[in-house]
N, C-alpha and C. Protein backbone atom coordinates (compact mmCIF):
# COMPACT_ATOMS: atom_id res chain seq x y z
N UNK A 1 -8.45 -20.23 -14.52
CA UNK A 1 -8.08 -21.37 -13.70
C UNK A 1 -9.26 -22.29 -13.51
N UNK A 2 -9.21 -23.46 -13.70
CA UNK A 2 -9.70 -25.17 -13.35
C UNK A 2 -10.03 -24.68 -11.91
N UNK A 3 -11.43 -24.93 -11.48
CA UNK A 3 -11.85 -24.89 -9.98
C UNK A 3 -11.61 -26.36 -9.32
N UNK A 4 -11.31 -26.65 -8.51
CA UNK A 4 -10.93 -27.83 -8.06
C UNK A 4 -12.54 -28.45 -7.07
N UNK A 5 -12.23 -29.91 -7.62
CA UNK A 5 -13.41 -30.29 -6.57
C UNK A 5 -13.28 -30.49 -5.01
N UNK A 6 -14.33 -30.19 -4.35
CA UNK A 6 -14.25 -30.36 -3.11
C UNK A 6 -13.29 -31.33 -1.97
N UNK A 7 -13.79 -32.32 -2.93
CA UNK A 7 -13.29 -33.66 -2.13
C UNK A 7 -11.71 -33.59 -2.52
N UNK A 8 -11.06 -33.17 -3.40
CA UNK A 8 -9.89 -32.99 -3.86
C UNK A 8 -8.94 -31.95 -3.08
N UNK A 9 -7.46 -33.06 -2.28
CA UNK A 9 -7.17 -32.32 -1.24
C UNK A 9 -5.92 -31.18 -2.07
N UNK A 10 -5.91 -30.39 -1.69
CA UNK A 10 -5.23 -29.25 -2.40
C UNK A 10 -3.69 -29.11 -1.57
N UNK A 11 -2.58 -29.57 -1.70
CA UNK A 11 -1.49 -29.89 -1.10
C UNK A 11 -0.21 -28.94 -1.41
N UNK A 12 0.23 -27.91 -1.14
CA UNK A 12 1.25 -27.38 -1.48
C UNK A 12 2.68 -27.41 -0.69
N UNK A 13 3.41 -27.25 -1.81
CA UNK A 13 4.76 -27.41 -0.83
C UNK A 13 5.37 -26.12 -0.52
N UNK A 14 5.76 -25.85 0.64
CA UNK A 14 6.70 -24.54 0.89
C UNK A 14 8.22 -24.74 0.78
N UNK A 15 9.09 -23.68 0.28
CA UNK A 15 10.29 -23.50 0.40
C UNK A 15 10.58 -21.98 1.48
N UNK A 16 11.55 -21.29 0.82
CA UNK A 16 11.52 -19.87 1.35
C UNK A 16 11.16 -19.23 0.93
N UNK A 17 11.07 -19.54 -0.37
CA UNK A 17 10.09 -17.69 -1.06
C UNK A 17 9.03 -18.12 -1.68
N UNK A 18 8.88 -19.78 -1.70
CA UNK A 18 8.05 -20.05 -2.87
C UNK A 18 6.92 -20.99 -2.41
N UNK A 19 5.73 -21.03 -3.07
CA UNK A 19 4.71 -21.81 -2.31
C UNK A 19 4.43 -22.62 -3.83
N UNK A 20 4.06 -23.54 -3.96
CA UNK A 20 3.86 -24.47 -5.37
C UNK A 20 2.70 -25.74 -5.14
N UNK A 21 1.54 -25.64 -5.44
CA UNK A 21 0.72 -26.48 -5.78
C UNK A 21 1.35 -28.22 -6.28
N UNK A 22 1.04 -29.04 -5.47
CA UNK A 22 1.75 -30.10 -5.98
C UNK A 22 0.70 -30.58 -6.86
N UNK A 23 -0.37 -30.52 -6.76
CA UNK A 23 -1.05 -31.30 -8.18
C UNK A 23 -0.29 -30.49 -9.70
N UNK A 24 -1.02 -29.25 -9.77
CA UNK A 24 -0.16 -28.78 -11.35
C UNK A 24 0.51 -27.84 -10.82
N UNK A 25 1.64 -28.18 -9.73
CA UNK A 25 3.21 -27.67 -10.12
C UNK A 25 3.22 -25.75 -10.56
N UNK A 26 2.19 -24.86 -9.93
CA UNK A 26 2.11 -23.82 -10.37
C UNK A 26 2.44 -23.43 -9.54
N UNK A 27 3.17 -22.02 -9.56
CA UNK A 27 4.26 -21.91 -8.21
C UNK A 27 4.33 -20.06 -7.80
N UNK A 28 3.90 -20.17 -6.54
CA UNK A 28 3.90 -18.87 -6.09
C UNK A 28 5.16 -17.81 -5.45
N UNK A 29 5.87 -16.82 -6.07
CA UNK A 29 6.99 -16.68 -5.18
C UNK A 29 6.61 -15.20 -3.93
N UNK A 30 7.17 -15.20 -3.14
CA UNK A 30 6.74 -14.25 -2.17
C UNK A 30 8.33 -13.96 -1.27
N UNK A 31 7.92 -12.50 -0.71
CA UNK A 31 9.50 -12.74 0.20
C UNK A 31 9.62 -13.49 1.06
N UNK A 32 8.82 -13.58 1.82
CA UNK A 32 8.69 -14.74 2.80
C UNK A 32 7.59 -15.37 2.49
N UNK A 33 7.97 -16.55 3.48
CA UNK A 33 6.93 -17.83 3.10
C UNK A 33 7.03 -18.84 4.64
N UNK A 34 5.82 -18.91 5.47
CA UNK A 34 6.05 -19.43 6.66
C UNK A 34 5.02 -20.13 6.44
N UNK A 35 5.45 -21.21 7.17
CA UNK A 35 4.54 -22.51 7.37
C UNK A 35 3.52 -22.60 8.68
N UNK A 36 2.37 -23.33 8.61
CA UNK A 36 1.35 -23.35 9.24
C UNK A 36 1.79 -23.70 11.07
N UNK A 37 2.96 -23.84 11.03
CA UNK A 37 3.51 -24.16 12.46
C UNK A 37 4.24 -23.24 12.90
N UNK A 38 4.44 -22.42 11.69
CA UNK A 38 5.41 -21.43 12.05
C UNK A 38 5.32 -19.93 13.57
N UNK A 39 5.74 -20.64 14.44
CA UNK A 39 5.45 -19.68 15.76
C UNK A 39 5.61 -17.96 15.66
N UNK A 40 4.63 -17.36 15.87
CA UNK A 40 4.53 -15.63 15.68
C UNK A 40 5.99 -14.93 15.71
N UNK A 41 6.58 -15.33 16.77
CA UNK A 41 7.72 -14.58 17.14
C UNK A 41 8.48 -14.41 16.13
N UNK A 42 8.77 -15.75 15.78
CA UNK A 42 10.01 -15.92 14.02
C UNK A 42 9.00 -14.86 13.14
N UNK A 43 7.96 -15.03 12.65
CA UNK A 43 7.06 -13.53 12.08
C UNK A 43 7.48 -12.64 12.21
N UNK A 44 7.47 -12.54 13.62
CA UNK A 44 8.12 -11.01 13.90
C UNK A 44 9.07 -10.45 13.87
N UNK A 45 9.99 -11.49 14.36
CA UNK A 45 11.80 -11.41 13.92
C UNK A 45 12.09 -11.06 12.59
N UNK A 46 11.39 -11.24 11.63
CA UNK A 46 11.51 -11.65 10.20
C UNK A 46 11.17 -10.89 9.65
N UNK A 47 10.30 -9.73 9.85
CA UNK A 47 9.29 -8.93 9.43
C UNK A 47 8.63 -7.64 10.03
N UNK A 48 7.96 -8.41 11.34
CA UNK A 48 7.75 -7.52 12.37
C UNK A 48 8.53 -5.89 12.71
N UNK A 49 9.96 -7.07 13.50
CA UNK A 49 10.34 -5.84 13.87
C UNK A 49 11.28 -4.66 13.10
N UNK A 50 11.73 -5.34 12.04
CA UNK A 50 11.94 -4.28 11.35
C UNK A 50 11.12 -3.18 10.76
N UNK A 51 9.72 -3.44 10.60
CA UNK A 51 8.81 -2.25 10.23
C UNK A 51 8.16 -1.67 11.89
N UNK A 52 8.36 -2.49 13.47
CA UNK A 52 8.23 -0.98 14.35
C UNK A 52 9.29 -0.49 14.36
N UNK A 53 10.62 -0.71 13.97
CA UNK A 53 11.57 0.26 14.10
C UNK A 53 11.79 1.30 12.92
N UNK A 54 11.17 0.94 11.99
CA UNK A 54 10.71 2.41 11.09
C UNK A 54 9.95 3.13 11.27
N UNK A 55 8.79 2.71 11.87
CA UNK A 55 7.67 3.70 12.43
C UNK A 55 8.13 4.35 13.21
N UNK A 56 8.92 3.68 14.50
CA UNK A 56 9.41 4.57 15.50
C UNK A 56 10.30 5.19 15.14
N UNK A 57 11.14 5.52 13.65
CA UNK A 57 11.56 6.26 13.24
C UNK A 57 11.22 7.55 12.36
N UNK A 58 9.97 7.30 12.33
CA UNK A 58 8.68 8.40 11.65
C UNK A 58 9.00 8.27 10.27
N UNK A 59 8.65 6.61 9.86
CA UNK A 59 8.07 6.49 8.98
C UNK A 59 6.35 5.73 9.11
N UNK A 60 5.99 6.28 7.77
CA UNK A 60 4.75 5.19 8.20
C UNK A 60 5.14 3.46 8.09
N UNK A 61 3.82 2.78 8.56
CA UNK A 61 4.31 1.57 8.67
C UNK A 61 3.25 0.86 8.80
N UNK A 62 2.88 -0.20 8.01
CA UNK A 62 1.85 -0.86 8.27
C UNK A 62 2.13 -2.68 8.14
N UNK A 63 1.22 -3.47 9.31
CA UNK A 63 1.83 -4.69 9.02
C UNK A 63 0.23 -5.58 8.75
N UNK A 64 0.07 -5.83 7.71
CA UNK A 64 -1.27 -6.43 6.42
C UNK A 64 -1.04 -7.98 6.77
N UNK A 65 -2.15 -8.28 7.54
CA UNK A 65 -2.59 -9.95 7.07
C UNK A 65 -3.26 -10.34 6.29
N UNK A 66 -2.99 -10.93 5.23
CA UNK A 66 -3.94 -11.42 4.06
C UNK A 66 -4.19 -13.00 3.70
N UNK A 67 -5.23 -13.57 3.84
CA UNK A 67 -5.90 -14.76 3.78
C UNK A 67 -7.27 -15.01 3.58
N UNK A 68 -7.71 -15.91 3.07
CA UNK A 68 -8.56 -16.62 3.12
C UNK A 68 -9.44 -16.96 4.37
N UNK A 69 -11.02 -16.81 4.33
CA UNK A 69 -11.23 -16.92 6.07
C UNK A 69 -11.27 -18.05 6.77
N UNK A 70 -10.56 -17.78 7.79
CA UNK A 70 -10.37 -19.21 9.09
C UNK A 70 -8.84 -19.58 8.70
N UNK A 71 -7.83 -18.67 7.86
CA UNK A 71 -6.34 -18.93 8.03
C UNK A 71 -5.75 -18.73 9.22
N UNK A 72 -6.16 -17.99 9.79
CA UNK A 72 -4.92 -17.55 11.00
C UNK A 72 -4.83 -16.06 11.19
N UNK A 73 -5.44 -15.28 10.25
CA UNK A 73 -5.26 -14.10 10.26
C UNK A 73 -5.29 -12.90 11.67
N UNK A 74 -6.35 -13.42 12.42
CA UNK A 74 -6.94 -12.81 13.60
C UNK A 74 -5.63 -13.12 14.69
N UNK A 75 -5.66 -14.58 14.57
CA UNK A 75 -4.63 -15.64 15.84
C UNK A 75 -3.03 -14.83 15.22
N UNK A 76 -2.54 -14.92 14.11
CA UNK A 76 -1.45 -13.95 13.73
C UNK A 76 -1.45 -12.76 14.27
N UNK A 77 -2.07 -12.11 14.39
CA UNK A 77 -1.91 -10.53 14.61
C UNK A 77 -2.21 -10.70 16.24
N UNK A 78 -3.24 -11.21 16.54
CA UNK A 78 -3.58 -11.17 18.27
C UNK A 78 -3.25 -12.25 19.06
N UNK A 79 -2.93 -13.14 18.76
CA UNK A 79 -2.70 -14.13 19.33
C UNK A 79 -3.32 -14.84 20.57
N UNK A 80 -2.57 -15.60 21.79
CA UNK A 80 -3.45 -15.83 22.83
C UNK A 80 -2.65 -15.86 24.26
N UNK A 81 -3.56 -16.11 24.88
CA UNK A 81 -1.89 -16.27 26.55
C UNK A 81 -1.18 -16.94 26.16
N UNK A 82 -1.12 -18.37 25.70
CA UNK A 82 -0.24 -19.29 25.58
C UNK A 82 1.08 -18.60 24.43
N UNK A 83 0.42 -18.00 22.95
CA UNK A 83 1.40 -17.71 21.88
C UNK A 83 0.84 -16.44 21.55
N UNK A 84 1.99 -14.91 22.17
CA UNK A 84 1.45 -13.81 21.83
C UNK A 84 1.40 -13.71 20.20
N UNK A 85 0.78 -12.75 19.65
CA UNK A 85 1.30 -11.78 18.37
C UNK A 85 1.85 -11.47 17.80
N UNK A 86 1.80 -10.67 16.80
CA UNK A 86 2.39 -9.90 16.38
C UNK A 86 2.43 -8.81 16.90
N UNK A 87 0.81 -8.11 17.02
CA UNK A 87 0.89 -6.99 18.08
C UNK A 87 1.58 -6.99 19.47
N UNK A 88 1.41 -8.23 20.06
CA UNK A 88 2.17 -8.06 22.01
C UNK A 88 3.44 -7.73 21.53
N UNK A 89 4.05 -8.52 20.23
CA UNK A 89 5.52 -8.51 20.29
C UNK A 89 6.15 -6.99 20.07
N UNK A 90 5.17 -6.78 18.90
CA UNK A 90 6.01 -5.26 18.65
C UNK A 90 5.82 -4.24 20.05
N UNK A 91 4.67 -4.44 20.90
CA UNK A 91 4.74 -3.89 21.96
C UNK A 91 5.43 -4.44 23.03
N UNK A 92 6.44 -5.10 22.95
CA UNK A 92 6.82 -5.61 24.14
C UNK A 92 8.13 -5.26 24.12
């Protein structure tokens, strides 16, 4: 892959499964796909709580944030007073 220059803003579009680079149109698919506004809770609804209700069914269960640093990763999982977690939620 072409490294992109700095000054060059890197713009992608989201759908539901798919994330796609609008300069060269190269296109990522995933099961889910949430947008940078997208509030924790819908996360959790979506994702979340179906894996604590397997754990609490004695399976294992693990819920993986993966990004780039300064995405959201920390604020996703822990959140703040104003917008809990992922963690408050599954504990709540």
């Amino acid at each position: 892959t072409e490294e992109r220059k700095s000054q060059e803003p890197i713009a992608w579009k989201l759908s539901k499964q798919t994330v796609t680079d609008v300069l060269d149109e190269s296109s990522y698919r995933f099961d889910y796909v949430f947008g940078p506004r997208a509030p924790t809770l819908e996360i959790y609804k979506k994702l979340g709580r179906r894996i604590v209700f397997e754990a609490l069914s004695g399976f294992n269960a693990n819920m993986f944030c993966y990004g780039q640093t300064a995405s959201g990763k920390t604020y996703t999982t822990l959140g703040n007073s104003q917008s809990p977690g992922l963690v408050l939620h599954a504990m709540s």
